[in-house]
Structures are given as structure tokens and as C-alpha cells.
C-alpha atoms as a PDB file:
ATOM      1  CA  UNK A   1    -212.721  58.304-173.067  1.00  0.00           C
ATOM      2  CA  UNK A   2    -211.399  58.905-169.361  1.00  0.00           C
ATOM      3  CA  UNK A   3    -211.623  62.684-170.003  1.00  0.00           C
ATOM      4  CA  UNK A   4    -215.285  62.352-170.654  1.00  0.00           C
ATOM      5  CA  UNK A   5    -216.059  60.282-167.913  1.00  0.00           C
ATOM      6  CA  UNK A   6    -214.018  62.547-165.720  1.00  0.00           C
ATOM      7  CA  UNK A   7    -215.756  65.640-167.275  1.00  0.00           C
ATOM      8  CA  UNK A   8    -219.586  63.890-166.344  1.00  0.00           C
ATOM      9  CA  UNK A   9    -218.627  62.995-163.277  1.00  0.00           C
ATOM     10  CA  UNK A  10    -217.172  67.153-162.674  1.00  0.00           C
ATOM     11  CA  UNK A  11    -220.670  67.842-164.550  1.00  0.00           C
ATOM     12  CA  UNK A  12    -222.508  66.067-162.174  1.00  0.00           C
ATOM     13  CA  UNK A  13    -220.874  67.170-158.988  1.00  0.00           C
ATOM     14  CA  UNK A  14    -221.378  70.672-159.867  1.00  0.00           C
ATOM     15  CA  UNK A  15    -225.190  70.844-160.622  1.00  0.00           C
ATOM     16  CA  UNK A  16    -225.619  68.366-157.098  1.00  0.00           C
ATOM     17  CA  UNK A  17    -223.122  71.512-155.124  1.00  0.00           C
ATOM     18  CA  UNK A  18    -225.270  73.723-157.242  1.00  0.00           C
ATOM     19  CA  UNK A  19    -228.801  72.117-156.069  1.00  0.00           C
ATOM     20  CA  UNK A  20    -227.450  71.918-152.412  1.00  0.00           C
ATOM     21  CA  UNK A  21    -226.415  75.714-152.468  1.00  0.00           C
ATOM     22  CA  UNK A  22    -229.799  76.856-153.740  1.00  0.00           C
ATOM     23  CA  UNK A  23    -231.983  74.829-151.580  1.00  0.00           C
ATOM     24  CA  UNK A  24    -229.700  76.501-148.658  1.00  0.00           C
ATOM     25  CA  UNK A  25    -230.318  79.480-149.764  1.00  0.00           C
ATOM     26  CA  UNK A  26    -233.869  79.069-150.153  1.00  0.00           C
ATOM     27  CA  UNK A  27    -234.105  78.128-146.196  1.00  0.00           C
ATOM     28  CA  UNK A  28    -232.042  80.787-145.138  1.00  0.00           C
ATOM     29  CA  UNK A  29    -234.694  83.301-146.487  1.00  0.00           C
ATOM     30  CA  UNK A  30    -237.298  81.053-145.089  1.00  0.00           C
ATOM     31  CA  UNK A  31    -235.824  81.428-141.856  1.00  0.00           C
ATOM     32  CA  UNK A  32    -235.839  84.946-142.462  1.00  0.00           C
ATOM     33  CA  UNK A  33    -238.517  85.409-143.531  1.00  0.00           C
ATOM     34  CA  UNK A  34    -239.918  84.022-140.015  1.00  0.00           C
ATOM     35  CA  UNK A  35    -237.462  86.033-138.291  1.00  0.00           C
ATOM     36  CA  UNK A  36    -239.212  89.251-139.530  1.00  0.00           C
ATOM     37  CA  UNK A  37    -243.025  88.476-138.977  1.00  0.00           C
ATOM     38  CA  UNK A  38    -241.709  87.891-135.045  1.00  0.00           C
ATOM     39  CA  UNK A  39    -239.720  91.075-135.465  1.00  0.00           C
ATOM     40  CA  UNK A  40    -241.007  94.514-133.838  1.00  0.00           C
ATOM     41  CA  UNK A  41    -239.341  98.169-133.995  1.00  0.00           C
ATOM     42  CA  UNK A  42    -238.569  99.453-130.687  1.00  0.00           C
ATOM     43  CA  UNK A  43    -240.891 102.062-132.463  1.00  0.00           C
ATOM     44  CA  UNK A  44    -243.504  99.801-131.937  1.00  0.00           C
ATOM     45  CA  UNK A  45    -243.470  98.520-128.604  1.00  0.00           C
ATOM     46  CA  UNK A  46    -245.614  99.330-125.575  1.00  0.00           C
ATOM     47  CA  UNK A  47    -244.465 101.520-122.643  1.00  0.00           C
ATOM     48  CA  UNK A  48    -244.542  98.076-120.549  1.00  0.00           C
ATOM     49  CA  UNK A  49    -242.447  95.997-123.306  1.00  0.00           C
ATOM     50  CA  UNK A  50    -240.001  98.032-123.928  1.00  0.00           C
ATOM     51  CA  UNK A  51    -239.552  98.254-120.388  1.00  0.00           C
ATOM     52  CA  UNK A  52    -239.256  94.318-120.375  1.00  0.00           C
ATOM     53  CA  UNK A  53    -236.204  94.986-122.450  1.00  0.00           C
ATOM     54  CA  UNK A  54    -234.666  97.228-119.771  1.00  0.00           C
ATOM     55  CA  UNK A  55    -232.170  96.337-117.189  1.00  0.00           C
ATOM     56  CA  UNK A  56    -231.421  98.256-114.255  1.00  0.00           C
ATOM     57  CA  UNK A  57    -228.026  98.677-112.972  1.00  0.00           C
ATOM     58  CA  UNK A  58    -228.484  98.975-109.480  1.00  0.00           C
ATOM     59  CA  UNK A  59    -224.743  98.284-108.220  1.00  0.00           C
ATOM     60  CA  UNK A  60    -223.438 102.340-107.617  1.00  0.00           C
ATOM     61  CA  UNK A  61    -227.023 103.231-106.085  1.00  0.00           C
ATOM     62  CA  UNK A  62    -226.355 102.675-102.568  1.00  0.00           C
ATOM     63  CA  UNK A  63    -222.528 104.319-102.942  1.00  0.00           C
ATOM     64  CA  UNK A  64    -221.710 107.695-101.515  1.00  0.00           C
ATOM     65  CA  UNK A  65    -218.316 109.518-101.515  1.00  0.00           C
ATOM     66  CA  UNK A  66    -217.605 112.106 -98.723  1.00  0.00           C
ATOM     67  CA  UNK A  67    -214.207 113.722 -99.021  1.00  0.00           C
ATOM     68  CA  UNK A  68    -211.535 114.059 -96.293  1.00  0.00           C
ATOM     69  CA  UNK A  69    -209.008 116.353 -96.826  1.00  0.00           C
ATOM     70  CA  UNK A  70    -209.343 115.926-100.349  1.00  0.00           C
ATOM     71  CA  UNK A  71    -209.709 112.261 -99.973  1.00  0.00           C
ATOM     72  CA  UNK A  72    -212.239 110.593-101.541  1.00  0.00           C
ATOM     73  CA  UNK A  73    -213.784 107.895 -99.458  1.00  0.00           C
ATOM     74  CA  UNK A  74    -216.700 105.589-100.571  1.00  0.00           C
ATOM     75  CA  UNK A  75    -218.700 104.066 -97.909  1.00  0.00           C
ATOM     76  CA  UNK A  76    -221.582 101.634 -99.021  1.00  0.00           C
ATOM     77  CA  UNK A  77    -224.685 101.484 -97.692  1.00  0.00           C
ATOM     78  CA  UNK A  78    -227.406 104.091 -97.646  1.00  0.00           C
ATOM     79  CA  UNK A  79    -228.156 103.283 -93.816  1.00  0.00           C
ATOM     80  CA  UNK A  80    -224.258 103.930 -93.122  1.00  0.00           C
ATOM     81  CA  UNK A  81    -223.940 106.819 -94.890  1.00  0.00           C
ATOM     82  CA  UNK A  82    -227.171 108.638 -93.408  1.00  0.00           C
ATOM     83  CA  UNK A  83    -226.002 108.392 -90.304  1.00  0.00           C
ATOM     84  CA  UNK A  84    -221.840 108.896 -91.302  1.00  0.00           C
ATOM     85  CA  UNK A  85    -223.813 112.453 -92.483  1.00  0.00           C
ATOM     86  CA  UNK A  86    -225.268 113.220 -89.062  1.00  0.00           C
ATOM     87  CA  UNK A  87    -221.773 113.454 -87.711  1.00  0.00           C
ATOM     88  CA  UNK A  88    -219.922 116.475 -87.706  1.00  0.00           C
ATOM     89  CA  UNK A  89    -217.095 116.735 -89.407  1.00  0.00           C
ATOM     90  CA  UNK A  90    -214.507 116.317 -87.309  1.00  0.00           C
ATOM     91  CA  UNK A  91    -215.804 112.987 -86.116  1.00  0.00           C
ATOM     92  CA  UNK A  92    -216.646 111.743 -89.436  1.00  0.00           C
ATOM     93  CA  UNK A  93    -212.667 112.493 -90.532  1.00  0.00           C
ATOM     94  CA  UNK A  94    -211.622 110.259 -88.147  1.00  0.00           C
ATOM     95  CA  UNK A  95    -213.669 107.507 -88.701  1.00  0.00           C
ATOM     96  CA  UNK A  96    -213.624 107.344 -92.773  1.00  0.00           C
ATOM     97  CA  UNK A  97    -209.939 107.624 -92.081  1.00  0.00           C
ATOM     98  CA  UNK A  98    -209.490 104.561 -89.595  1.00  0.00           C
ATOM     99  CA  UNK A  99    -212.405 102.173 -91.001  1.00  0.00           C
ATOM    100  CA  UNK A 100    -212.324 103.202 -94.720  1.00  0.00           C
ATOM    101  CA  UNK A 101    -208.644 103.964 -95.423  1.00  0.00           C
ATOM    102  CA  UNK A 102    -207.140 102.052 -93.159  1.00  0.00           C
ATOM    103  CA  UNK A 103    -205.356 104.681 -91.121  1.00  0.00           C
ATOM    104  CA  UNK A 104    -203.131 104.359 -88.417  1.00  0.00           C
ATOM    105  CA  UNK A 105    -203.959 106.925 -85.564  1.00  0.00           C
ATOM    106  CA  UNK A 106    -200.864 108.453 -85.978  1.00  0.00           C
ATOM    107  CA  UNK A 107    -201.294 109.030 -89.141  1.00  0.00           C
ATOM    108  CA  UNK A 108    -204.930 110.349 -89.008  1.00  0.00           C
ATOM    109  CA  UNK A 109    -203.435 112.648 -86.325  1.00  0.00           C
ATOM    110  CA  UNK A 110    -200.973 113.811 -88.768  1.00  0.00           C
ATOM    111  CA  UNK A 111    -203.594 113.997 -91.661  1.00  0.00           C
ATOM    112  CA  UNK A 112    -206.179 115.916 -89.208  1.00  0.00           C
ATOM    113  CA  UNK A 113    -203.057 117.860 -87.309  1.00  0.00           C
ATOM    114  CA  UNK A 114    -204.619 116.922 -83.971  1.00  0.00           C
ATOM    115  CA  UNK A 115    -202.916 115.199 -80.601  1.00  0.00           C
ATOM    116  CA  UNK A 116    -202.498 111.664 -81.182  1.00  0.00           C
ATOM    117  CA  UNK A 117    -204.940 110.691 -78.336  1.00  0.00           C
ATOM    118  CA  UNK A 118    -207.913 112.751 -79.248  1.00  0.00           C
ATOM    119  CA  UNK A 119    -208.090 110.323 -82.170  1.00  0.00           C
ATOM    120  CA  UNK A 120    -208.906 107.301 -79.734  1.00  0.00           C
ATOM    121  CA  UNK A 121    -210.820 109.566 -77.889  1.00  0.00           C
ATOM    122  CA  UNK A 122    -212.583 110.791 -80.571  1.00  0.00           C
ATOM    123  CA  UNK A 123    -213.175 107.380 -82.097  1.00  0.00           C
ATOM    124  CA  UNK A 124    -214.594 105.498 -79.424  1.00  0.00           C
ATOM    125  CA  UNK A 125    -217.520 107.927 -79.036  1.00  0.00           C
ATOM    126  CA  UNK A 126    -218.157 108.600 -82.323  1.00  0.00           C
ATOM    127  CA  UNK A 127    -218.394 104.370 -82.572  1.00  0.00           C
ATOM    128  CA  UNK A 128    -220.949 105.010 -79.616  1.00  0.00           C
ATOM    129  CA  UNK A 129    -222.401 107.767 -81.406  1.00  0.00           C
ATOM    130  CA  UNK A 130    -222.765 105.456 -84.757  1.00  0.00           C
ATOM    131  CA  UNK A 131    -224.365 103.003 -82.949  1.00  0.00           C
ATOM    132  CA  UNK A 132    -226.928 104.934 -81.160  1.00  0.00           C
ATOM    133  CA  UNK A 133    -227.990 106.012 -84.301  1.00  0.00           C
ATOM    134  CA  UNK A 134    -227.797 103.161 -86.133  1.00  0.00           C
ATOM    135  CA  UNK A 135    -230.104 101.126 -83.342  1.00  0.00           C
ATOM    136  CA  UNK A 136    -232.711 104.722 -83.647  1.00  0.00           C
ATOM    137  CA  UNK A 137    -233.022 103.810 -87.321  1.00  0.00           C
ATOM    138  CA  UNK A 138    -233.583 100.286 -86.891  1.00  0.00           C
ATOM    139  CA  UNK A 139    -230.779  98.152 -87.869  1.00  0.00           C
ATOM    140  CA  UNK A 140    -229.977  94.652 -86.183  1.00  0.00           C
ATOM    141  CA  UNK A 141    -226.799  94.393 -86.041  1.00  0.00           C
ATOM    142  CA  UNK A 142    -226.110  90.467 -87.550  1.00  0.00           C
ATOM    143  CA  UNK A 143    -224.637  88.957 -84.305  1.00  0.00           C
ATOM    144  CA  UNK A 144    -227.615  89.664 -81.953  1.00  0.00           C
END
């Protein structure tokens, strides 16, 4: 007698799991189902939604690399590197070298194989030079 009761009860709780599975099942294709009507191809979309599904990266736009003595330095900054351009070369060395690499003037004087002095020298009026430019283009400079 307890088998029987045992075996309804098994009965019973397998056509409930069996009921609950279906009806699951039965919403999941529902869902979709709805899922597909919203759906469109990429085939399908305009020129100005699929552009709504574009993103941009803008973050290595503005970067430019100039090379010193093999060195590749990246300055930042369209308005920086326009006028780092304009320099000539010499000038520019020693700048990317002090401001961007972090070079002592002896050591840009031993990178450049010029006196140790002319690198000051050199510095300060390109910095003049920089900022002439700079001012001729139109930038404020944040603490005026």
C-alpha cells in the first residue's frame, strides 16, 4: 500500500514538473517570438541608424609621434604638435627630449653630441619661440 501511495505521489510530481516545464517553454518562445518582430538586419537599417549604432573612438586622434634619434616621442595635442612641427629640427630635439622624455641636459647633449650649454641656450628660446607661436594661433594659456 505505501508503494502505491509513494508511486501517486512520484506520478503526480512528475506531470506538475512536467506542466511547469512546458508552460516555460511556451513563454520562452513567446518572448522570442517578440524579440524577433523588434529585430532588424544590419541589412536593413538606414544610413542614419546604423550610424546610431556606431561609436567613435576618438582617444589616438589628437596623438602625433615625431622621432628623435630614433626615439619615438608622442606629444598630445594637435595645437602642440603644429607648432612642435614649425620648429626646426634641432630645436625640436631638444625640447621632446627635456619635456617629453625627461632628459637631463647632459644627457640630451650627449644624445644630440652638442656642448652642454647650447642645450639651455637652445631651450630657452625655443620655449620663447613655442610661445610666440602658440599666442599667434590663439591659445590662452590656463593661468592668465
Amino acid at each position: 500500500m505505501k508503494d502505491s501511495y509513494e508511486q501517486r505521489i512520484q506520478n503526480q510530481f512528475g506531470a506538475f514538473c512536467v506542466k511547469v516545464l512546458k508552460n516555460e517553454a511556451r513563454h520562452i518562445q513567446r518572448e522570442y517570438a517578440r524579440l524577433r518582430d523588434q529585430e532588424k538586419s544590419l541589412g536593413e537599417l538606414t544610413a542614419s541608424e546604423l550610424e546610431q549604432t556606431a561609436v567613435w573612438d576618438r582617444h589616438f586622434m589628437d596623438e602625433h609621434v615625431f622621432d628623435v634619434q630614433g626615439l619615438p616621442v608622442v606629444v598630445n595635442g594637435n595645437i602642440l604638435a603644429d607648432a612642435l612641427a614649425q620648429l626646426p629640427k634641432g630645436k625640436r630635439d631638444v625640447i621632446l627630449l627635456s619635456y617629453f622624455l625627461d632628459m637631463t641636459d647632459r644627457e640630451i647633449s650627449e644624445k644630440l653630441n652638442i656642448v652642454h650649454q647650447t642645450v639651455s641656450k637652445r631651450r630657452r628660446a625655443t620655449l620663447k619661440e613655442l610661445r610666440e607661436y602658440l599666442v599667434k594661433e590663439g591659445f590662452e594659456w590656463p593661468d592668465e
